[in-house]
C-alpha atoms as a PDB file:
ATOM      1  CA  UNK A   1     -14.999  -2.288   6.970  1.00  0.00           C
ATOM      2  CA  UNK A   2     -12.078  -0.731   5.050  1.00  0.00           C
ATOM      3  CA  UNK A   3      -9.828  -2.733   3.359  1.00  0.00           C
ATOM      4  CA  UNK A   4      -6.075  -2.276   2.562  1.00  0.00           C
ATOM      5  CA  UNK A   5      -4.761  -3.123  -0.633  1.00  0.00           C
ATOM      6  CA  UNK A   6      -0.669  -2.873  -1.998  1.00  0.00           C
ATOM      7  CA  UNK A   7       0.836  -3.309  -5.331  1.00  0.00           C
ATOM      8  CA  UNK A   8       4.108  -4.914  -4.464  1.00  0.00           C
ATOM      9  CA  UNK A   9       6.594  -6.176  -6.700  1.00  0.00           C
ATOM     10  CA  UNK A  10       9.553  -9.053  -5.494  1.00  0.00           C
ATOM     11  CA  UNK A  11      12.964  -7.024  -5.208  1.00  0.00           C
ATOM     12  CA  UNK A  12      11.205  -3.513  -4.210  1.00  0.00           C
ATOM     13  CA  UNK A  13      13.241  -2.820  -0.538  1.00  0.00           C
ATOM     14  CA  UNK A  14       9.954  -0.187   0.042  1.00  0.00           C
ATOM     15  CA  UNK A  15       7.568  -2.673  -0.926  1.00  0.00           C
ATOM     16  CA  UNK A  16       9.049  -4.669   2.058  1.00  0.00           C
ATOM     17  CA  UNK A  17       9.065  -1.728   4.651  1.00  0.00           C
ATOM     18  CA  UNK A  18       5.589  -0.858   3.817  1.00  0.00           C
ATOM     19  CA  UNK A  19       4.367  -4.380   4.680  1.00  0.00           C
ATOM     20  CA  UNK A  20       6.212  -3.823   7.922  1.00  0.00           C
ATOM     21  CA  UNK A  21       4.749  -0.936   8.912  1.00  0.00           C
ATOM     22  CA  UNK A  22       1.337  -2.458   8.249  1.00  0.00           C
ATOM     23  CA  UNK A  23       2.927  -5.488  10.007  1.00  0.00           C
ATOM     24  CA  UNK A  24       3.658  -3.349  12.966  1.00  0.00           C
ATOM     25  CA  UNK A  25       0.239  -1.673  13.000  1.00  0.00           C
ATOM     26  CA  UNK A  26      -1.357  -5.582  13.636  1.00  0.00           C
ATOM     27  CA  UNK A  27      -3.349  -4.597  10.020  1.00  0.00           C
ATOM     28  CA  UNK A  28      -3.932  -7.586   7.613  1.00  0.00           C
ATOM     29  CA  UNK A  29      -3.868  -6.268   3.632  1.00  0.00           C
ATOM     30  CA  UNK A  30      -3.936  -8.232   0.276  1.00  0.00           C
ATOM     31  CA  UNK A  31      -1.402  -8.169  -1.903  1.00  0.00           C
ATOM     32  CA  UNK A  32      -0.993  -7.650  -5.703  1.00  0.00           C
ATOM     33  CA  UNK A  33       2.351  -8.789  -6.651  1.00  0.00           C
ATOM     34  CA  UNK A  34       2.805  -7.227 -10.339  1.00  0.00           C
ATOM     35  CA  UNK A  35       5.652  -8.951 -11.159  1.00  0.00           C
ATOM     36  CA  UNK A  36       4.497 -11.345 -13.649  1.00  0.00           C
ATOM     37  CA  UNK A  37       1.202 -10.032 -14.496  1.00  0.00           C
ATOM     38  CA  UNK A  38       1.623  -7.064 -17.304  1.00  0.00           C
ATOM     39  CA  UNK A  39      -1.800  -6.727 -17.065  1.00  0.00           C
ATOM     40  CA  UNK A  40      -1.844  -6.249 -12.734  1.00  0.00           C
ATOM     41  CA  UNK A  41       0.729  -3.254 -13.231  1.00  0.00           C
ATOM     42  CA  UNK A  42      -1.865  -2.092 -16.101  1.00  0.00           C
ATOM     43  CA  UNK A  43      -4.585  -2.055 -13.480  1.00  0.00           C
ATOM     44  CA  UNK A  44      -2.200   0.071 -10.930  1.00  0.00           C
ATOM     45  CA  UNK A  45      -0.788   2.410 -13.102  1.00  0.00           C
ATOM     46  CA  UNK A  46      -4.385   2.881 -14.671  1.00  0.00           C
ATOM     47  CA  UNK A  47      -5.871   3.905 -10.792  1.00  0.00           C
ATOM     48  CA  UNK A  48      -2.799   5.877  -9.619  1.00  0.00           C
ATOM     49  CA  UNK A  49      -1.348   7.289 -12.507  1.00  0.00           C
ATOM     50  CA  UNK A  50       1.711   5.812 -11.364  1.00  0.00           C
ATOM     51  CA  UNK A  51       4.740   3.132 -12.465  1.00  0.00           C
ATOM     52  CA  UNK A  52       6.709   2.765  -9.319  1.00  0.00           C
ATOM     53  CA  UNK A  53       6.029  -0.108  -6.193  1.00  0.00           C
ATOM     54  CA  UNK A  54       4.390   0.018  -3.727  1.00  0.00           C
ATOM     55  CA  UNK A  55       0.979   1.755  -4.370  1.00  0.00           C
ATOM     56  CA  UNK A  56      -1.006   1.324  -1.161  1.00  0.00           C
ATOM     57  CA  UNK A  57      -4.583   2.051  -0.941  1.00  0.00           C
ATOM     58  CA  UNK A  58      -7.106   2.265   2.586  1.00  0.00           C
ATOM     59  CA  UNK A  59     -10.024   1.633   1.404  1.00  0.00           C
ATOM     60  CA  UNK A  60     -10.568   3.873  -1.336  1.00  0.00           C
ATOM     61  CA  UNK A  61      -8.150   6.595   0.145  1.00  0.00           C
ATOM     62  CA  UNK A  62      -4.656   6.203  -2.230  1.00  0.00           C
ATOM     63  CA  UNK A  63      -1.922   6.384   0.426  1.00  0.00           C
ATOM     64  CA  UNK A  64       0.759   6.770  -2.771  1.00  0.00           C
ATOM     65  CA  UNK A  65       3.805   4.803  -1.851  1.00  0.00           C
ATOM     66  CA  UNK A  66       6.117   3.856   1.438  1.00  0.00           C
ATOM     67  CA  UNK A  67       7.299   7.041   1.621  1.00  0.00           C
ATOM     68  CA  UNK A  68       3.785   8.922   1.965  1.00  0.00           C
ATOM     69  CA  UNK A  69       2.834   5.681   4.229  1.00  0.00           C
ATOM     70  CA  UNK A  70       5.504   6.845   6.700  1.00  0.00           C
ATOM     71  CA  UNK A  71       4.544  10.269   6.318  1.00  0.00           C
ATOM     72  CA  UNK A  72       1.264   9.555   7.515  1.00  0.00           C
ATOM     73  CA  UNK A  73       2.618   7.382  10.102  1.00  0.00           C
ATOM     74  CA  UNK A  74       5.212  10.142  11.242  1.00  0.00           C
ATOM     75  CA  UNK A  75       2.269  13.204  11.688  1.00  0.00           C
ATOM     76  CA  UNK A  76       0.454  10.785  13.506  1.00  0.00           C
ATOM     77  CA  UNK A  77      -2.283  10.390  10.966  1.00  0.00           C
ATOM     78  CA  UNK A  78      -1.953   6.934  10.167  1.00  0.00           C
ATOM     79  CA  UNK A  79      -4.022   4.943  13.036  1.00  0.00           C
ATOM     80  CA  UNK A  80      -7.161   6.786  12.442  1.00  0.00           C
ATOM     81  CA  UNK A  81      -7.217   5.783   8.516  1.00  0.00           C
ATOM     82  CA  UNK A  82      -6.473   2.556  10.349  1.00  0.00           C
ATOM     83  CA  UNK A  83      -9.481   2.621  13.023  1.00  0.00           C
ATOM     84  CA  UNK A  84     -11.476   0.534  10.469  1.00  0.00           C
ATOM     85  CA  UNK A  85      -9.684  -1.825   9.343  1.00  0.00           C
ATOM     86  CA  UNK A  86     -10.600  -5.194  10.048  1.00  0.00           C
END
């Protein structure tokens, strides 16, 4: 089974609508809040060549961030990376 995985910080407002739309989709996910771990935003930056909250991943696929989430979401291609999801 596939797993879902999102660097979150505290404050991040996309962070938060990303976990909805997982929410919403009955998915569970695990959380990396990078927030007071240096070394945690290290290890996301490192895999997505990216700085900026959230960083979403299903299963080894790397959604990107809330905004390509809800892209996926909006073309309808969303629930089938979700199929195996546990």
């Amino acid at each position: 089974m596939l797993e879902i995985l999102i660097y979150t910080t505290n404050i991040c407002p996309y962070c938060i609508m990303a976990k909805r739309l997982l929410d919403k989709k009955g998915v569970s996910y695990s959380e990396i809040n990078v927030d007071s771990k240096p070394e945690l935003r290290q290890e996301m930056m490192e895999k997505t060549q990216r700085r900026t909250v959230p960083q979403i991943f299903i299963g080894d696929f790397h959604v990107g961030g809330f905004d390509d989430l809800h892209l996926l979401e909006k073309r309808n291609e969303l629930d089938p990376l979700l199929a195996n999801i546990q």
